[in-house]
PDB file of N, CA and C in Angstrom:
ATOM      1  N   UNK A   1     -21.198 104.453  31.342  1.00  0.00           N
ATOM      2  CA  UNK A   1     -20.715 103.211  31.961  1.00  0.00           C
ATOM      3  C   UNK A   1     -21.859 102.206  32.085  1.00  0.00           C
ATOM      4  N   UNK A   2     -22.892 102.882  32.470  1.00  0.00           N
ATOM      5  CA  UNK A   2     -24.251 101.822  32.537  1.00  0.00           C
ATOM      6  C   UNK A   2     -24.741 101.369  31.303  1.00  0.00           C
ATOM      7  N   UNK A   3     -24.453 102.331  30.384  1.00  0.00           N
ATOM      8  CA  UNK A   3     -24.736 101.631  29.378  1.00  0.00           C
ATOM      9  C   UNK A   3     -23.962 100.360  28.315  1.00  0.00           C
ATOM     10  N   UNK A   4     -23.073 100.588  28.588  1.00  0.00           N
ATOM     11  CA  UNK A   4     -21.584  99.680  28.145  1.00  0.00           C
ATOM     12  C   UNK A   4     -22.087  98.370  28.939  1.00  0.00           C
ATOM     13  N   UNK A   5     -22.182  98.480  30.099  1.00  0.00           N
ATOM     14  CA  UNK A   5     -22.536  97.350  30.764  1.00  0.00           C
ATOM     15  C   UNK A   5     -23.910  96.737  30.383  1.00  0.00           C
ATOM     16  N   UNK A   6     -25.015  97.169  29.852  1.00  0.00           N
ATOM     17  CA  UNK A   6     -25.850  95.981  29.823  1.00  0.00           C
ATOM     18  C   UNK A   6     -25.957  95.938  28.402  1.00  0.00           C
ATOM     19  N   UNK A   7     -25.251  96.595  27.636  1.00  0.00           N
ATOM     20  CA  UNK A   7     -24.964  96.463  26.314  1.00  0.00           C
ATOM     21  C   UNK A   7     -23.823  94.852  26.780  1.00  0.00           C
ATOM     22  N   UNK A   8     -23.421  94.972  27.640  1.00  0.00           N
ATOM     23  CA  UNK A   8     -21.890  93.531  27.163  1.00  0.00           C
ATOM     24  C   UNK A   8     -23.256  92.469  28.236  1.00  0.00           C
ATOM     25  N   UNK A   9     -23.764  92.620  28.736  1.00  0.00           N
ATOM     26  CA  UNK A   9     -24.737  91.823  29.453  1.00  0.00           C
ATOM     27  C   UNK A   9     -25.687  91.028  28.751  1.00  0.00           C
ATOM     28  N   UNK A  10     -25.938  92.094  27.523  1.00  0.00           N
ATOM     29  CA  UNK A  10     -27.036  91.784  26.399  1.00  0.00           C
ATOM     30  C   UNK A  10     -26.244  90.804  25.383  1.00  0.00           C
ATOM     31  N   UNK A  11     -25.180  91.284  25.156  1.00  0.00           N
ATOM     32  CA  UNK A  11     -23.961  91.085  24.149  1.00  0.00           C
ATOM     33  C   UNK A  11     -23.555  89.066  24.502  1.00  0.00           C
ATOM     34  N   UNK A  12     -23.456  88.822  26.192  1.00  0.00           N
ATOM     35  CA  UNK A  12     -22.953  87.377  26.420  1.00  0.00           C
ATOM     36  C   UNK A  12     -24.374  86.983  26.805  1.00  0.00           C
ATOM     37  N   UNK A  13     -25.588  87.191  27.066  1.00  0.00           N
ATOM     38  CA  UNK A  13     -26.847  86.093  26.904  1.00  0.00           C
ATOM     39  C   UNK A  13     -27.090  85.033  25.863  1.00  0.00           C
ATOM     40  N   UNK A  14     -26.732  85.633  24.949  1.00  0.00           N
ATOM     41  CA  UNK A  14     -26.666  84.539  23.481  1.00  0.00           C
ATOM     42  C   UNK A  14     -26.005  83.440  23.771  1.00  0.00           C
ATOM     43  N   UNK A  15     -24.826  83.759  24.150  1.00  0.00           N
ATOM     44  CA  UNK A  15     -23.580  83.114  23.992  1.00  0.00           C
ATOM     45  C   UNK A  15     -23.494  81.958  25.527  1.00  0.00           C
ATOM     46  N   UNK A  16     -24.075  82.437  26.175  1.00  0.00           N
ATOM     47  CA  UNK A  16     -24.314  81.784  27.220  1.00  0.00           C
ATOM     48  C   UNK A  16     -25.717  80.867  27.557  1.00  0.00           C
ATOM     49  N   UNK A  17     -26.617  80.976  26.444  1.00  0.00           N
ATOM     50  CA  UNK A  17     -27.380  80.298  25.794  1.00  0.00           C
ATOM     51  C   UNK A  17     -26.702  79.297  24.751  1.00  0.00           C
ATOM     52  N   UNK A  18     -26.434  79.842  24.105  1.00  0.00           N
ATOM     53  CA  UNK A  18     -26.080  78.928  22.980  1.00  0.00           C
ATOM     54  C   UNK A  18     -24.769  77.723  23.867  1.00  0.00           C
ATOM     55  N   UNK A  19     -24.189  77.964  25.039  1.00  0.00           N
ATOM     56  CA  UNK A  19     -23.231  77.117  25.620  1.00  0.00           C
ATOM     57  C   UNK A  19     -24.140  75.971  26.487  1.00  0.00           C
ATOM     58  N   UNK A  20     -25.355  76.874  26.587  1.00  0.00           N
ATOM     59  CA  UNK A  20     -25.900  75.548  27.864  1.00  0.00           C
ATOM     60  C   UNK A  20     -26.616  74.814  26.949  1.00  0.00           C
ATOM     61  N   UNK A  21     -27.287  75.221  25.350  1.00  0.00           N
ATOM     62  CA  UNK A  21     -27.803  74.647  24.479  1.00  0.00           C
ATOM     63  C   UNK A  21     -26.941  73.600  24.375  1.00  0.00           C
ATOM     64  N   UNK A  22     -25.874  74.012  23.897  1.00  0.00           N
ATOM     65  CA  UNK A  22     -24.857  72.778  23.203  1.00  0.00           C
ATOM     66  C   UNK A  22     -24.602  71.806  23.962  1.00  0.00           C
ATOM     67  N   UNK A  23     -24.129  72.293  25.445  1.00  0.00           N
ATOM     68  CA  UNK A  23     -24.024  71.103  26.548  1.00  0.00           C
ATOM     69  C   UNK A  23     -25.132  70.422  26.958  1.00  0.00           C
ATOM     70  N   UNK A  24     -26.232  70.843  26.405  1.00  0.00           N
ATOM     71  CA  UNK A  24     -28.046  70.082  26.386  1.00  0.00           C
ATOM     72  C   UNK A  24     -27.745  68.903  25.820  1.00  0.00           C
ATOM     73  N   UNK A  25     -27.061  69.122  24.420  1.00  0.00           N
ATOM     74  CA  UNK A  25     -27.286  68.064  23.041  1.00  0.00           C
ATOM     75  C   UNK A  25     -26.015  67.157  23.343  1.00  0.00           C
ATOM     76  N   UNK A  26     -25.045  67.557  23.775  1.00  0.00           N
ATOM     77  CA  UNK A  26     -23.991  66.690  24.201  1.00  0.00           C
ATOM     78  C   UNK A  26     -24.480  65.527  25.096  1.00  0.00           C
ATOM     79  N   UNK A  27     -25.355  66.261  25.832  1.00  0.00           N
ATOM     80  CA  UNK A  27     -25.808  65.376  27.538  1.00  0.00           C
ATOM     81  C   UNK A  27     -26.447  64.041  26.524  1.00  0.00           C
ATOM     82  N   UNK A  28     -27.410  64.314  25.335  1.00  0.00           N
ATOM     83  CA  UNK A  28     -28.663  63.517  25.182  1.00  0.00           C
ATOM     84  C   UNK A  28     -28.177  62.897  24.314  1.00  0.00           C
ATOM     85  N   UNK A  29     -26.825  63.215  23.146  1.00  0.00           N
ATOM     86  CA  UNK A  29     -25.933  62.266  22.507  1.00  0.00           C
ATOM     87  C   UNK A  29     -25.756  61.166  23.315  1.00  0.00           C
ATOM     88  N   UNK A  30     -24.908  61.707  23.964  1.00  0.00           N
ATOM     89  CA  UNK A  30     -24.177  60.558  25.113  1.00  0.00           C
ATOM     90  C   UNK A  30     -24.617  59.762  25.925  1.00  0.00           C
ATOM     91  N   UNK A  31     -25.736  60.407  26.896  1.00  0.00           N
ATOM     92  CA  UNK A  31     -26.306  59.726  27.830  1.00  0.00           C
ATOM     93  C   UNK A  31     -27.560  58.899  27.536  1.00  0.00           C
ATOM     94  N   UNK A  32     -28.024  59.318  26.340  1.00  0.00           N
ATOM     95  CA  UNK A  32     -29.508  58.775  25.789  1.00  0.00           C
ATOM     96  C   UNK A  32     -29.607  58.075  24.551  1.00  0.00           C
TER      97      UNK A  32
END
């Protein structure tokens, strides 16, 4: 079970990177 879990922990860091990335470049399109 512990391992499942920081396997899916490891699994959405990317992805939750790559979302605040994108909403970075959106901000500096738009606002800048």
């Amino acid at each position: 079970m512990r391992n499942l879990l920081s396997h899916s922990l490891w699994m959405d860091t990317p992805m939750i990177l790559n979302i605040s990335l994108t909403w970075l470049a959106i901000q500096e399109k738009y606002f800048y």
